[in-house]
Protein backbone atom coordinates (compact mmCIF):
# COMPACT_ATOMS: atom_id res chain seq x y z
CA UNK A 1 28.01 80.01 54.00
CA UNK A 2 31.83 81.18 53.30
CA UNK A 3 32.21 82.32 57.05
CA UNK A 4 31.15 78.96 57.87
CA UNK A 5 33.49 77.10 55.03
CA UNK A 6 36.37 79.64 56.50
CA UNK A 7 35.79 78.60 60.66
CA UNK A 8 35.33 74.52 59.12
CA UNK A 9 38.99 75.52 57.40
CA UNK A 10 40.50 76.77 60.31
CA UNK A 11 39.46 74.56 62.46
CA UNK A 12 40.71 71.61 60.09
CA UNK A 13 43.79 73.24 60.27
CA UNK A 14 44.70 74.17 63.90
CA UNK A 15 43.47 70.41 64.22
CA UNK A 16 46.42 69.23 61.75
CA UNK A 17 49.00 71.92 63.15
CA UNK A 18 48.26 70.78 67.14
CA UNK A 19 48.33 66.84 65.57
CA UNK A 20 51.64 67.43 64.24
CA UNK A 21 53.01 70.10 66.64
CA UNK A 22 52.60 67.60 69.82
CA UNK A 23 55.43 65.05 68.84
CA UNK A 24 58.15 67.32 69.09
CA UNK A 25 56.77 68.72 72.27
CA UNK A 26 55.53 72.43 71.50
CA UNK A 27 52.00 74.70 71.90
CA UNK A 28 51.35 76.43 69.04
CA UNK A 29 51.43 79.45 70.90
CA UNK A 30 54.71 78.36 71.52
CA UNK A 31 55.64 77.77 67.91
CA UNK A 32 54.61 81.60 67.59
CA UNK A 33 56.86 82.90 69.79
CA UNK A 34 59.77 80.80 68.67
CA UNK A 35 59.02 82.06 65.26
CA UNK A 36 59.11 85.63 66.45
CA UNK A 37 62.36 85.06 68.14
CA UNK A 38 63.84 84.06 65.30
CA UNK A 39 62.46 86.55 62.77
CA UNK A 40 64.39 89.91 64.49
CA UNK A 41 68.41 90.49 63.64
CA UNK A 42 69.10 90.64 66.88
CA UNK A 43 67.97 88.77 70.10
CA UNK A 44 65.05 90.81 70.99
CA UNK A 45 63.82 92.57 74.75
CA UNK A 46 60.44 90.92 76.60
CA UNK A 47 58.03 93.68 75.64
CA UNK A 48 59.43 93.60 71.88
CA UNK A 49 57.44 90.01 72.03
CA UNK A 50 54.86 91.04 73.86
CA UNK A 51 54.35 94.12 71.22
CA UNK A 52 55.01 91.92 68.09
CA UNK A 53 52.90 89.17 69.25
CA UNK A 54 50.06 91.65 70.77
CA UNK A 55 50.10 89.90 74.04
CA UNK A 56 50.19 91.44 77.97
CA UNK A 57 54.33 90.61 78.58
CA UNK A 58 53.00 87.79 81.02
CA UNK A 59 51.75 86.16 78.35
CA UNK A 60 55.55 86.03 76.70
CA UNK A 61 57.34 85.61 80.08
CA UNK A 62 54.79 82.36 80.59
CA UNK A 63 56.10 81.23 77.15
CA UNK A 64 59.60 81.76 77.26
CA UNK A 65 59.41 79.92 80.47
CA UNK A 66 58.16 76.92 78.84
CA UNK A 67 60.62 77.08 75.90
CA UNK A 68 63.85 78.27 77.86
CA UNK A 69 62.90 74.89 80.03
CA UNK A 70 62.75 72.55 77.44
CA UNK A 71 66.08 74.17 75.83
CA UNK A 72 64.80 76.18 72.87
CA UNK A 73 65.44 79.98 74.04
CA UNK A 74 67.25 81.57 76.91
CA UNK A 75 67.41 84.66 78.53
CA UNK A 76 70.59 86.91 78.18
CA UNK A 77 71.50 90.13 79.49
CA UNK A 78 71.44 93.23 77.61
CA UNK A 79 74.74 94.74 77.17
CA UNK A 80 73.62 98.34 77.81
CA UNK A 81 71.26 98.23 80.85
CA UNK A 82 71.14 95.23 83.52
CA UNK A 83 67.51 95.63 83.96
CA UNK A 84 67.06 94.76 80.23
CA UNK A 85 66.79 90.74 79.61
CA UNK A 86 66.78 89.50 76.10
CA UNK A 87 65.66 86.14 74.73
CA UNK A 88 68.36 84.33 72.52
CA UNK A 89 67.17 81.14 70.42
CA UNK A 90 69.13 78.39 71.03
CA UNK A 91 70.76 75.37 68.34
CA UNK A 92 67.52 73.38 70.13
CA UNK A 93 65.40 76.40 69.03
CA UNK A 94 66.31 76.12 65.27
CA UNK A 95 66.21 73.07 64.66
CA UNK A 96 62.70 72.61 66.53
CA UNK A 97 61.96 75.35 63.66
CA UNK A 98 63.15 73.84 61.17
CA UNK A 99 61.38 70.63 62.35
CA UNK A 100 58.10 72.91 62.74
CA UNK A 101 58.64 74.46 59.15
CA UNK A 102 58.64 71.05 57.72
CA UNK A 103 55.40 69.40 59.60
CA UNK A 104 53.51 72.94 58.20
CA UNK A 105 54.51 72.60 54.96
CA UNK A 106 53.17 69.01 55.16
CA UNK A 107 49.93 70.14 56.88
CA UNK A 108 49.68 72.73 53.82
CA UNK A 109 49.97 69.93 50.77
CA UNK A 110 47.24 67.89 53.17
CA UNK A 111 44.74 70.85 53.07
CA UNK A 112 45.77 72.31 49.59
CA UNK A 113 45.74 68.02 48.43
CA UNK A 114 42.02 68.44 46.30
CA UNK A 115 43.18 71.48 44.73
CA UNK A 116 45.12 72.28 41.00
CA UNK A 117 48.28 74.00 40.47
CA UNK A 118 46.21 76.60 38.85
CA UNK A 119 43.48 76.76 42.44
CA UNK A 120 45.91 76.69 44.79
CA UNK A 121 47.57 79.61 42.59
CA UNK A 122 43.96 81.81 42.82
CA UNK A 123 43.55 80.71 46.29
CA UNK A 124 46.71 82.21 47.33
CA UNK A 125 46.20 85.55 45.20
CA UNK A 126 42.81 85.47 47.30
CA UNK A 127 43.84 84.86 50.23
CA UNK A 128 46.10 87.40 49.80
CA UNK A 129 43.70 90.02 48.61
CA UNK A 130 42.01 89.42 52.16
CA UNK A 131 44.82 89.12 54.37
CA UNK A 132 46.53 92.97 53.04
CA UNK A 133 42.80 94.49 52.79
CA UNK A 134 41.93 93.88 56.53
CA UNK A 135 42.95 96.96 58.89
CA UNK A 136 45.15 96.13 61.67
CA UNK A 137 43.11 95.61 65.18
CA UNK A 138 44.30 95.53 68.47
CA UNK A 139 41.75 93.22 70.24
């Protein structure tokens, strides 16, 4: 019964996320990697996605594709060895994150809307105790 209330969850979400994520003209998957992008100091190398993301690098060079078209990333050269390309995010980029960050955090209150201060509070400290208990797998 809770696997099945989890997959109903998950599905509700993904469902909300994809509703709000198609306006502004982005895949999830695409979201992800923007995300990643954004999250290292400095503009990181191909496989560095791929690795971070655990994805084949086709997978990331099919994304950044899509994303350096519409104006979000681009590829840049790496200082130290021409056969190194990095992926810069681009003004577009952050502000289609900050755009994303905002319809998530509305997606969130529309989930988490039934719940108390004080559930949403034991939810999280669950949640937690479930995400930093589960072993890292490569699949």
């Amino acid at each position: 019964m809770l696997a099945e209330q989890l997959l109903r969850l998950t599905r509700r979400l993904h469902r909300i996320q994809s509703r709000q994520l198609e306006p502004i003209g982005i895949t999830p998957a695409q979201f992800r990697l923007l995300r990643t992008v954004a999250s290292y100091d400095a503009a990181p190398r191909m496989a560095d996605l791929a690795q971070r993301l655990d994805v084949v690098p086709r997978a990331v060079t099919t994304l950044v594709d899509a994303l350096e078209a519409s104006g979000r990333v681009r590829r840049a050269p790496d200082p130290d060895s021409r056969r190194v390309v990095r992926i810069e995010i681009t003004d577009e980029g952050r502000a289609t994150l900050r755009s994303l960050r905002n319809a998530r955090r509305e997606a969130a209150e529309e989930i988490l809307a039934p719940l108390t201060a004080g559930q949403r509070e034991v939810l999280g400290g669950l949640l937690s105790a479930l995400v930093d208990g589960m072993p890292e797998r490569r699949c």
